[in-house]
N, C-alpha and C. Protein backbone atom coordinates (compact mmCIF):
# COMPACT_ATOMS: atom_id res chain seq x y z
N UNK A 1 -0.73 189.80 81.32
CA UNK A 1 -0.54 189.33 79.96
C UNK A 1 -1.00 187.88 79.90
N UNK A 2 -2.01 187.52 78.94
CA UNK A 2 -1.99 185.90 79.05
C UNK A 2 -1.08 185.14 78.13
N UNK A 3 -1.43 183.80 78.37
CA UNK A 3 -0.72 183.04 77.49
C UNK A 3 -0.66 183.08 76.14
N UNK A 4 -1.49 183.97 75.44
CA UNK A 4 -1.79 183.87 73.96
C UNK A 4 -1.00 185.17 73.66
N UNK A 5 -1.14 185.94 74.14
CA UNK A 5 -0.31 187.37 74.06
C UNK A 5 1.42 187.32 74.02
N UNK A 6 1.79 186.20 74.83
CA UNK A 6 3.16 185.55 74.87
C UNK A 6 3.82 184.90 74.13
N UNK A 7 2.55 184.42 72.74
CA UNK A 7 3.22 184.26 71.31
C UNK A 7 3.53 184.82 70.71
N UNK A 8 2.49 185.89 70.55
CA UNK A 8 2.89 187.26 69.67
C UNK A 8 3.54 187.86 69.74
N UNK A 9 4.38 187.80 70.87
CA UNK A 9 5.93 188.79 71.36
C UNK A 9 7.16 188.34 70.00
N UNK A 10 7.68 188.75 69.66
CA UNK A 10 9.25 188.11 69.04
C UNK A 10 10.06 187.79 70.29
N UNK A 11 10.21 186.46 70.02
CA UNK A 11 11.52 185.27 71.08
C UNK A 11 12.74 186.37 70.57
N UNK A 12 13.61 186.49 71.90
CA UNK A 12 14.91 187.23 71.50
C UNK A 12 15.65 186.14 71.73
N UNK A 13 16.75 186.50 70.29
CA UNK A 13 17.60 184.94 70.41
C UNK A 13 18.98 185.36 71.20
N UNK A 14 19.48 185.41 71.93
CA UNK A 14 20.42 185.44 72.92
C UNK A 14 21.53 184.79 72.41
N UNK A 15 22.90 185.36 71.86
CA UNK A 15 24.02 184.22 71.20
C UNK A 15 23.80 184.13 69.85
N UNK A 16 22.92 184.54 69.02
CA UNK A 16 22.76 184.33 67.99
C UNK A 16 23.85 185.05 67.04
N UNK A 17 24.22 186.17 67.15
CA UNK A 17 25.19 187.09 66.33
C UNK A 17 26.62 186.48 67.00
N UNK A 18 26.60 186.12 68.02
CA UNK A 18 28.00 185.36 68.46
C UNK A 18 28.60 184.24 68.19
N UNK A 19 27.47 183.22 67.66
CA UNK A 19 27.77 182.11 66.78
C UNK A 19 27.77 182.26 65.51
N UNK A 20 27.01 183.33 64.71
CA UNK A 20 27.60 183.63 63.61
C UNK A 20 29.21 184.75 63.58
N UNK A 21 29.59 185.14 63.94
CA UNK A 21 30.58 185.45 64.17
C UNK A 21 31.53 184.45 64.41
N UNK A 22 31.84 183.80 65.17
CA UNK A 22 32.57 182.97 65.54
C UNK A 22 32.83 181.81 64.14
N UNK A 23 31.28 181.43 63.79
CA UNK A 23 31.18 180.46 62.49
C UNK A 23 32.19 181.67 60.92
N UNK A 24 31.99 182.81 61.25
CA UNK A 24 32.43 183.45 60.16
C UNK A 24 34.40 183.65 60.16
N UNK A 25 34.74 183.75 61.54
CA UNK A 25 36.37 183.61 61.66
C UNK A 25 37.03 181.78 61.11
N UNK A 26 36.21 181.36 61.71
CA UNK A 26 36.50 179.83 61.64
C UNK A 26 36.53 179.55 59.92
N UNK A 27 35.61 180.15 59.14
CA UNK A 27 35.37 180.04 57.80
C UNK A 27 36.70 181.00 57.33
N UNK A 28 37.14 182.28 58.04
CA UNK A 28 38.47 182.39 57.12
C UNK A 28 39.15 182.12 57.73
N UNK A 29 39.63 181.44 58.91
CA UNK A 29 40.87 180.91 59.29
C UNK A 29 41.15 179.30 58.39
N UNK A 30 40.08 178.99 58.40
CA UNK A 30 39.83 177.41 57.68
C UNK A 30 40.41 177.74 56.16
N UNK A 31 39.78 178.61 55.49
CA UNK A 31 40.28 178.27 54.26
C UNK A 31 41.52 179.28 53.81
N UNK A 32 41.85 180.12 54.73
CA UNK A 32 43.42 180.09 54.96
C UNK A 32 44.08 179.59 55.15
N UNK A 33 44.31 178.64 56.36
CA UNK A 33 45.08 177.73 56.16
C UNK A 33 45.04 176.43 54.85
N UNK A 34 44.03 176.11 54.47
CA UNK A 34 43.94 175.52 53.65
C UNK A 34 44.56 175.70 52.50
N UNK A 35 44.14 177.21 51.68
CA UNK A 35 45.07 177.77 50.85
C UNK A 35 46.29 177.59 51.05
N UNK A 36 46.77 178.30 52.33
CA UNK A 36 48.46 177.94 52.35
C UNK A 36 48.80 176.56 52.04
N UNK A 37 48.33 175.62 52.59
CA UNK A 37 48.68 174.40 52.48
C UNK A 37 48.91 173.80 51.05
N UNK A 38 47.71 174.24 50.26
CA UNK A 38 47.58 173.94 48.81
C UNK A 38 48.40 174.75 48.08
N UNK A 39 49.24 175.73 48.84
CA UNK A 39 50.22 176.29 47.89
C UNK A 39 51.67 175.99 48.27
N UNK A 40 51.61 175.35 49.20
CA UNK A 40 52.67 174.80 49.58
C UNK A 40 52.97 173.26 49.12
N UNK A 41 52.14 172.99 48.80
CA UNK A 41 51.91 171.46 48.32
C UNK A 41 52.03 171.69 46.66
N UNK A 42 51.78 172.97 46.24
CA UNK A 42 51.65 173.19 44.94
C UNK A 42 53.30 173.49 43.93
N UNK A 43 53.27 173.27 42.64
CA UNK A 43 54.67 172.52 41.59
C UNK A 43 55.33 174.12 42.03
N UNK A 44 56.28 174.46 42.41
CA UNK A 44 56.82 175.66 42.09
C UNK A 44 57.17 176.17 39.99
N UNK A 45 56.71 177.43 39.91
CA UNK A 45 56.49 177.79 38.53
C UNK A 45 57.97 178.20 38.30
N UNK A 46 58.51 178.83 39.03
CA UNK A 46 60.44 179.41 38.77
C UNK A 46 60.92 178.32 37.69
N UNK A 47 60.62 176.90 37.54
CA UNK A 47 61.51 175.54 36.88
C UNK A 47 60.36 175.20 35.93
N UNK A 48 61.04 174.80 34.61
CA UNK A 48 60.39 173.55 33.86
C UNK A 48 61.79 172.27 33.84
N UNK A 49 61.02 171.37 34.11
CA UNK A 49 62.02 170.22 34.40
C UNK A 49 61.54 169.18 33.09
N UNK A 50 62.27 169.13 32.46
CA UNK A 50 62.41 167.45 31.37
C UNK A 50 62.94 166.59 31.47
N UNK A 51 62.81 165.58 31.66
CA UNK A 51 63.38 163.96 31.62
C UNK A 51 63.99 163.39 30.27
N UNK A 52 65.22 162.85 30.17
CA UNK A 52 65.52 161.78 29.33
C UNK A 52 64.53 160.62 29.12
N UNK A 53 64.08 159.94 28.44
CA UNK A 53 63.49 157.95 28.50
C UNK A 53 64.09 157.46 28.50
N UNK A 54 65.16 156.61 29.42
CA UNK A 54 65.82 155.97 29.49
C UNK A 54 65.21 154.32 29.24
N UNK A 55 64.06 154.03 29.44
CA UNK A 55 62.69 153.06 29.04
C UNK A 55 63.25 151.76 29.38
N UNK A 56 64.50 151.22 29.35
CA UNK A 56 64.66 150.04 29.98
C UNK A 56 66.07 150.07 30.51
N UNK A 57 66.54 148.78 31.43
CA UNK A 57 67.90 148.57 31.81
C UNK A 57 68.15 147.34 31.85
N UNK A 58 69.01 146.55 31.95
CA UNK A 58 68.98 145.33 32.47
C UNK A 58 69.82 145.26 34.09
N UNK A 59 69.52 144.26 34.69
CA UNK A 59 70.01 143.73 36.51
C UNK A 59 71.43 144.26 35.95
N UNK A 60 71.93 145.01 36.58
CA UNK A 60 73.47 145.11 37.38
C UNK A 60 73.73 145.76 35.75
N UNK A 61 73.38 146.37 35.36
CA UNK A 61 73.71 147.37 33.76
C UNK A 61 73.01 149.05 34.39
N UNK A 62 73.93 149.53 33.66
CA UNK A 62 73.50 151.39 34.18
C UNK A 62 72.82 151.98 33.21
N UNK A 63 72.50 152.73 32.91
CA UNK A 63 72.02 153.90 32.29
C UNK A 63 71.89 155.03 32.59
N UNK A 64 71.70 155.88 31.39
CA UNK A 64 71.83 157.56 32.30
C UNK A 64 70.53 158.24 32.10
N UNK A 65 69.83 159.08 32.93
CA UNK A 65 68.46 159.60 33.34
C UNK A 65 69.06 160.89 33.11
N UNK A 66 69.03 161.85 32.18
CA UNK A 66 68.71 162.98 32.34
C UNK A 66 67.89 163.91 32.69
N UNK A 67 68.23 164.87 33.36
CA UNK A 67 67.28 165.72 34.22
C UNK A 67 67.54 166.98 33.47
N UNK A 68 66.73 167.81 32.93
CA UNK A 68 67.03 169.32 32.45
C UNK A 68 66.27 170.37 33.39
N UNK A 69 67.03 171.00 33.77
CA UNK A 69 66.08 171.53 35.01
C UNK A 69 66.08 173.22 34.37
N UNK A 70 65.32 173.96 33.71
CA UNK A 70 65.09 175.59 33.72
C UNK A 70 64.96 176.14 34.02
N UNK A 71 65.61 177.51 34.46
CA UNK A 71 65.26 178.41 35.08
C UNK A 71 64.24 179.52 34.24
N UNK A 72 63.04 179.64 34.64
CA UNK A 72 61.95 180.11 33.75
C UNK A 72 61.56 181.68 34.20
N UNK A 73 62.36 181.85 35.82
CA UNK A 73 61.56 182.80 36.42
C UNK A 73 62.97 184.16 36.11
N UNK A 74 61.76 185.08 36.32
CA UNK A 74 63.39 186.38 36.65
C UNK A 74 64.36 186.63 37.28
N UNK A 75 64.43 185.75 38.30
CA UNK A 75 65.26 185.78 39.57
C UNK A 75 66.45 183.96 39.72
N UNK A 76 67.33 184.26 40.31
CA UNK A 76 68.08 183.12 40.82
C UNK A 76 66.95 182.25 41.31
N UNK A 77 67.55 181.05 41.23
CA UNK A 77 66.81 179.95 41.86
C UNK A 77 68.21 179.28 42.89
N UNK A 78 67.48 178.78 43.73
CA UNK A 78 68.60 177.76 43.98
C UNK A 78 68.02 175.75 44.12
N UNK A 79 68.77 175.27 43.63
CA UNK A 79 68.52 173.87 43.44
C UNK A 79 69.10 173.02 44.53
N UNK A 80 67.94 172.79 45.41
CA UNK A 80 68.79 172.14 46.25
C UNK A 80 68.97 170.46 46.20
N UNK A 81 68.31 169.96 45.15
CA UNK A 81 68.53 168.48 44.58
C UNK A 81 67.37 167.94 43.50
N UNK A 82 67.82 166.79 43.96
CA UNK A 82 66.89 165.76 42.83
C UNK A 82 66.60 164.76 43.07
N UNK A 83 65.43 164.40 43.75
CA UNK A 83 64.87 163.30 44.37
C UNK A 83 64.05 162.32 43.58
N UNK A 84 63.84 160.82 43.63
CA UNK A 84 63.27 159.55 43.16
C UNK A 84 62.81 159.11 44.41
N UNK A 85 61.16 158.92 43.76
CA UNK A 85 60.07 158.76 44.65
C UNK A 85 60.52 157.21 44.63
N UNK A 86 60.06 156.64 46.05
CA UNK A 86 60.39 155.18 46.53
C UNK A 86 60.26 154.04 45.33
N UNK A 87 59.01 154.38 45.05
CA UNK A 87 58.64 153.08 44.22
C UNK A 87 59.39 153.14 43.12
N UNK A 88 60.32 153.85 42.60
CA UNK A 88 61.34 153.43 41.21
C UNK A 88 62.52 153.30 42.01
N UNK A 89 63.41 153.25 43.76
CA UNK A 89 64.18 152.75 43.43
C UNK A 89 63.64 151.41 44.15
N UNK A 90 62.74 150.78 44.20
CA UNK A 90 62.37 149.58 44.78
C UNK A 90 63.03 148.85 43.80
N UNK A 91 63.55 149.06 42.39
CA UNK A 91 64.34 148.51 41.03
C UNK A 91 65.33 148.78 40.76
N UNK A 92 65.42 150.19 41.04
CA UNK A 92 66.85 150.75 40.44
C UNK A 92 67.81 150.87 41.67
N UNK A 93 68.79 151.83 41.34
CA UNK A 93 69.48 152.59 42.58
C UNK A 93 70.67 153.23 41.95
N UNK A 94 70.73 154.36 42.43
CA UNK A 94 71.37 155.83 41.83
C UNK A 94 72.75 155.32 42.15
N UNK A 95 73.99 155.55 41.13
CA UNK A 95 75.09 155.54 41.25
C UNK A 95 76.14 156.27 41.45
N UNK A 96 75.71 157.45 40.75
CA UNK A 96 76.24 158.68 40.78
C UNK A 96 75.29 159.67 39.77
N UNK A 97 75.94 160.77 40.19
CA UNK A 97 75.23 162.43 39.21
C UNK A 97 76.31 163.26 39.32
N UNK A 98 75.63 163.66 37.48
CA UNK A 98 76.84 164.15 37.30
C UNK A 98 76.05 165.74 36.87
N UNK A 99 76.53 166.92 37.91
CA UNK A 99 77.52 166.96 38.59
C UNK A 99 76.99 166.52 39.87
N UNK A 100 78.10 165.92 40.64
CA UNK A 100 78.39 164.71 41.75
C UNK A 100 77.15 165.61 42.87
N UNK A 101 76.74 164.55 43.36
CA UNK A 101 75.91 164.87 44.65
C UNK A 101 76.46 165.59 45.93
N UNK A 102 76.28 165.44 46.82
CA UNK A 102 76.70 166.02 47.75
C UNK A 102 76.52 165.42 49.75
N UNK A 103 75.37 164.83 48.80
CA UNK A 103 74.53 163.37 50.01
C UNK A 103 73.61 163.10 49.91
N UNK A 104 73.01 162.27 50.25
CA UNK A 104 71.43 162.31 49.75
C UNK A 104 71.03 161.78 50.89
N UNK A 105 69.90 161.79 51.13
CA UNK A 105 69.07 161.64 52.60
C UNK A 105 67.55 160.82 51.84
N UNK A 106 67.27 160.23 52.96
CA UNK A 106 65.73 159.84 53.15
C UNK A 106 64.69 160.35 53.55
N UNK A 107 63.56 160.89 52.99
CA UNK A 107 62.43 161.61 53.68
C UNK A 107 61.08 161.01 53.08
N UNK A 108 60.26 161.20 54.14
CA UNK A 108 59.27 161.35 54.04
C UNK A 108 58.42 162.38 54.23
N UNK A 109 56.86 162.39 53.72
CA UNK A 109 56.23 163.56 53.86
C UNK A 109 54.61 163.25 53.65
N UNK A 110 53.55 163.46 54.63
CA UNK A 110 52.38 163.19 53.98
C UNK A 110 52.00 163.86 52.55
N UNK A 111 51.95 164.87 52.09
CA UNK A 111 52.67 165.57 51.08
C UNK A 111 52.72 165.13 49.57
N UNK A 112 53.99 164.62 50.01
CA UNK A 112 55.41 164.22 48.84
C UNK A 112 55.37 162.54 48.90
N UNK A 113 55.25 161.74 49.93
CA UNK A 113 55.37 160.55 49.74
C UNK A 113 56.85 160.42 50.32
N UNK A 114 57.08 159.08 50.17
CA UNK A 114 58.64 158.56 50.40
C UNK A 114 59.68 158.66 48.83
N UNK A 115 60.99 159.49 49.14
CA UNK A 115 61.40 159.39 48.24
C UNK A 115 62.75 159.40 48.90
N UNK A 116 63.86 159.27 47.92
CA UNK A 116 64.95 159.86 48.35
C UNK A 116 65.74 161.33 47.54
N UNK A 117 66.26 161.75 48.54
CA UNK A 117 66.98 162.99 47.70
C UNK A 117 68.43 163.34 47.89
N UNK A 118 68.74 163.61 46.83
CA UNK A 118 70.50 163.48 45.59
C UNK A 118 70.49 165.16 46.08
N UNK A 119 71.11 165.22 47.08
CA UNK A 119 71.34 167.13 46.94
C UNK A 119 72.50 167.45 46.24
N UNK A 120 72.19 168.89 45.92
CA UNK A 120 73.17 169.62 44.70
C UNK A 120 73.31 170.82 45.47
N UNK A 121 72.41 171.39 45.81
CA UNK A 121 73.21 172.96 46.29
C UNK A 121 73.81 173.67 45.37
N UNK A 122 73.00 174.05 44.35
CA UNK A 122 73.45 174.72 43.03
C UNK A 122 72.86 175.77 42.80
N UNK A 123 73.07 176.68 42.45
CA UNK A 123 72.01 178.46 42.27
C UNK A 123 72.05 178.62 40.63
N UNK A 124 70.96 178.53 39.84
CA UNK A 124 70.85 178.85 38.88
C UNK A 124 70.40 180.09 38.61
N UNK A 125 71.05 180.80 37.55
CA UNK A 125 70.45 181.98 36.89
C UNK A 125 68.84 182.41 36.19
N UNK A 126 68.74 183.37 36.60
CA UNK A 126 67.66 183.57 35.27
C UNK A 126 67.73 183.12 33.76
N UNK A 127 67.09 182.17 33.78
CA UNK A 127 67.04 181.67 31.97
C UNK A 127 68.11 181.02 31.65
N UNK A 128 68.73 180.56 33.40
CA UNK A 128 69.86 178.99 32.61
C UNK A 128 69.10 178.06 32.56
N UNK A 129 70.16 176.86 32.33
CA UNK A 129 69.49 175.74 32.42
C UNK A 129 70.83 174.96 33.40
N UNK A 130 70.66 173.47 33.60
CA UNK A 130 70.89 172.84 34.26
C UNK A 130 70.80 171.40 34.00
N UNK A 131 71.44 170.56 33.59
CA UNK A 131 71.88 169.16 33.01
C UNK A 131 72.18 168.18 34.22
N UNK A 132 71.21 167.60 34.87
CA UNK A 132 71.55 167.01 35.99
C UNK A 132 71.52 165.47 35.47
N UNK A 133 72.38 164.70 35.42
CA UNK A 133 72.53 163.09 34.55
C UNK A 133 72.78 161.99 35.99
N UNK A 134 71.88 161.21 36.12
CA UNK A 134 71.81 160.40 37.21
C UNK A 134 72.05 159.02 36.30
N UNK A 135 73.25 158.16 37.13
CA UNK A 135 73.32 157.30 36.28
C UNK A 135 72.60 156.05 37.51
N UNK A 136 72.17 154.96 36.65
CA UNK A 136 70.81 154.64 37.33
C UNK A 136 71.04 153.02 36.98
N UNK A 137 71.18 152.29 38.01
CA UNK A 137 71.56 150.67 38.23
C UNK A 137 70.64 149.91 38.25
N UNK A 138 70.54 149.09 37.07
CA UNK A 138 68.70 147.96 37.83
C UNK A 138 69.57 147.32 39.10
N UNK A 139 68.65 146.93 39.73
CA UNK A 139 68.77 145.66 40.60
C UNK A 139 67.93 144.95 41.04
N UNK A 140 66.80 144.87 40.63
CA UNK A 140 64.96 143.84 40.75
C UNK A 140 64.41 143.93 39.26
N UNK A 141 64.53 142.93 38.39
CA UNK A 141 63.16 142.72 37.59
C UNK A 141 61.76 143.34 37.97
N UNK A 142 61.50 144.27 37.14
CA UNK A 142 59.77 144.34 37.09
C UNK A 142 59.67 146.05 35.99
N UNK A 143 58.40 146.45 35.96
CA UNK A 143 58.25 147.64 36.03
C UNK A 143 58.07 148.35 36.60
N UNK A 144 58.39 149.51 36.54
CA UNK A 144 58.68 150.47 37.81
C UNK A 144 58.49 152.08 36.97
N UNK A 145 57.42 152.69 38.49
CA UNK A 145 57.13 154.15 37.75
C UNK A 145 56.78 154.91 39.40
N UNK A 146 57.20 156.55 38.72
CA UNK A 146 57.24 157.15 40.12
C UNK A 146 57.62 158.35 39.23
N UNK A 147 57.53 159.45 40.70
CA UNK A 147 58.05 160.73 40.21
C UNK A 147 59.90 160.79 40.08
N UNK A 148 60.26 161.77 39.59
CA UNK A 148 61.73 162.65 39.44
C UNK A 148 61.50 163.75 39.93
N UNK A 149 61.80 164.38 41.96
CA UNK A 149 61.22 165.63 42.04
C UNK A 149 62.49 166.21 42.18
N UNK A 150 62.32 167.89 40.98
CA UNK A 150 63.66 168.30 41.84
C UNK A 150 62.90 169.63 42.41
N UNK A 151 63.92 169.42 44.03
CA UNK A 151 63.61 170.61 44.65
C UNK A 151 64.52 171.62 44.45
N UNK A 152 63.35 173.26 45.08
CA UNK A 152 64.32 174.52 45.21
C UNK A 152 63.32 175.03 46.20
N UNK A 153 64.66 176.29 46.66
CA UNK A 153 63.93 176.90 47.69
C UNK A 153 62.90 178.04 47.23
N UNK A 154 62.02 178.11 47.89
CA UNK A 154 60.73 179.21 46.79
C UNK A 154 60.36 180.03 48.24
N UNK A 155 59.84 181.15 48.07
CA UNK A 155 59.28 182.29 48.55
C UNK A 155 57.75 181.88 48.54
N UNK A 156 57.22 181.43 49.69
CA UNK A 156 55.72 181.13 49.73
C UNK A 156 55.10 182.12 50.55
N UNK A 157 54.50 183.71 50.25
CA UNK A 157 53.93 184.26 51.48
C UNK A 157 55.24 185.19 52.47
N UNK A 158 56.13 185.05 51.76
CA UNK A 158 57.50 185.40 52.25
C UNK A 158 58.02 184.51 53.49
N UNK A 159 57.99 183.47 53.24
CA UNK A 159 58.19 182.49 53.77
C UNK A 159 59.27 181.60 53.05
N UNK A 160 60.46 181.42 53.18
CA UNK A 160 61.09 180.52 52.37
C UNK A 160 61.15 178.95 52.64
N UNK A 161 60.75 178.05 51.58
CA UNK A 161 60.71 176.89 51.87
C UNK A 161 61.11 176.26 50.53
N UNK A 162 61.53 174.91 50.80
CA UNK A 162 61.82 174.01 49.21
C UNK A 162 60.54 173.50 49.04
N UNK A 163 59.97 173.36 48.06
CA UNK A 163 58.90 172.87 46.92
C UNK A 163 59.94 172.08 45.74
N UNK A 164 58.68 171.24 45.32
CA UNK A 164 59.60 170.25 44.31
C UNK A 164 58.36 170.29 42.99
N UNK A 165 59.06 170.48 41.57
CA UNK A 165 58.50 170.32 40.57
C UNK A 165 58.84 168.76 40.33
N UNK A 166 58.02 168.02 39.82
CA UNK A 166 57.71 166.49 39.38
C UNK A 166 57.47 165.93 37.86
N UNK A 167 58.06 165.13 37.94
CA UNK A 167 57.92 164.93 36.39
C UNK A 167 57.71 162.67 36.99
N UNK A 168 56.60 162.29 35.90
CA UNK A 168 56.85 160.75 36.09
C UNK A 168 57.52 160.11 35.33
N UNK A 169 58.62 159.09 35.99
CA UNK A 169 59.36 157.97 35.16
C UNK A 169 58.69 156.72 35.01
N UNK A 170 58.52 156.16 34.25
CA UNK A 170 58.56 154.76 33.70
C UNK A 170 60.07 154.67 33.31
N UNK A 171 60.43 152.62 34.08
CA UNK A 171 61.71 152.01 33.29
C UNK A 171 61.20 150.26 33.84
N UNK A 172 61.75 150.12 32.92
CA UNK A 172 61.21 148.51 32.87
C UNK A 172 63.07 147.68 33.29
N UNK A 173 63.01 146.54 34.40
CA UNK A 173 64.41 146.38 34.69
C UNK A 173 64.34 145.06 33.88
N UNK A 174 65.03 144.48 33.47
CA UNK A 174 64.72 142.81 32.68
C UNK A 174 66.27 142.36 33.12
């Protein structure tokens, strides 16, 4: 055979169907996990949550933040609190809720951010509602804005985890 005859052959590509394969798992493992992630990161639909405007306070004076939390879905929910993203209490700071808390903890989350959370441990009905009233202390001059998340536990994939619906506050402390 000469050298010119050795072009005209078809090159066999060796590995070729094995790197597409491999490139094709990686493509649905990738945007599987991804999905999950984005639905885990995503508002749970079970709640519509409304805010009071409470819009200003003055240093060492309270006010009350209402929280209306709905149950929208067919099934029980359970509420396991009501969290304020860092940057509004860098001003304020929670006094009490009524009905009374239970403890509240510090978390973080790449996620969610830094917030703190007011747990309740409360199970709402289908198509109740829920009146959660945080009474709310300036203590720094400035303006101040952030989320109100309240969490519940949700069924992701049959997976149970808390997700938090968000709503943003503005309050100005003077």
């Amino acid at each position: 055979m000469s050298p010119r005859e050795n072009y005209d052959q078809p090159r066999r590509r060796r590995g070729c169907w094995l790197w597409m394969i491999f490139a094709a798992v990686l493509v649905v493992f990738g945007g599987g996990t991804g999905a999950f992630v984005l639905n885990m990161a995503d508002e749970p639909n079970e709640i519509r949550v409304q805010l009071s405007e409470p819009g200003r306070v003055a240093v060492n004076e309270t006010v009350a933040l209402e929280v209306t939390i709905e149950n929208v879905s067919m099934d029980p929910v359970t509420i396991n609190g009501v969290g304020l993203e860092q940057s509004l209490l860098d001003g304020i700071q929670v006094t009490g809720t009524d009905p009374a808390y239970t403890g509240s903890e510090d978390r973080n989350s790449p996620l969610s951010g830094d917030w703190t959370e007011y747990r309740l441990d409360r199970d709402l009905a289908a198509g109740d509602t829920l009146v959660v009233t945080l009474t709310l202390q300036g203590t720094e001059p400035g303006s101040y804005s952030g989320d109100v998340a309240v969490w519940i536990d949700s069924d992701v994939f049959g997976v149970s985890m808390a997700r938090a619906r968000r709503e943003e506050l503005s309050l100005d402390v003077q």
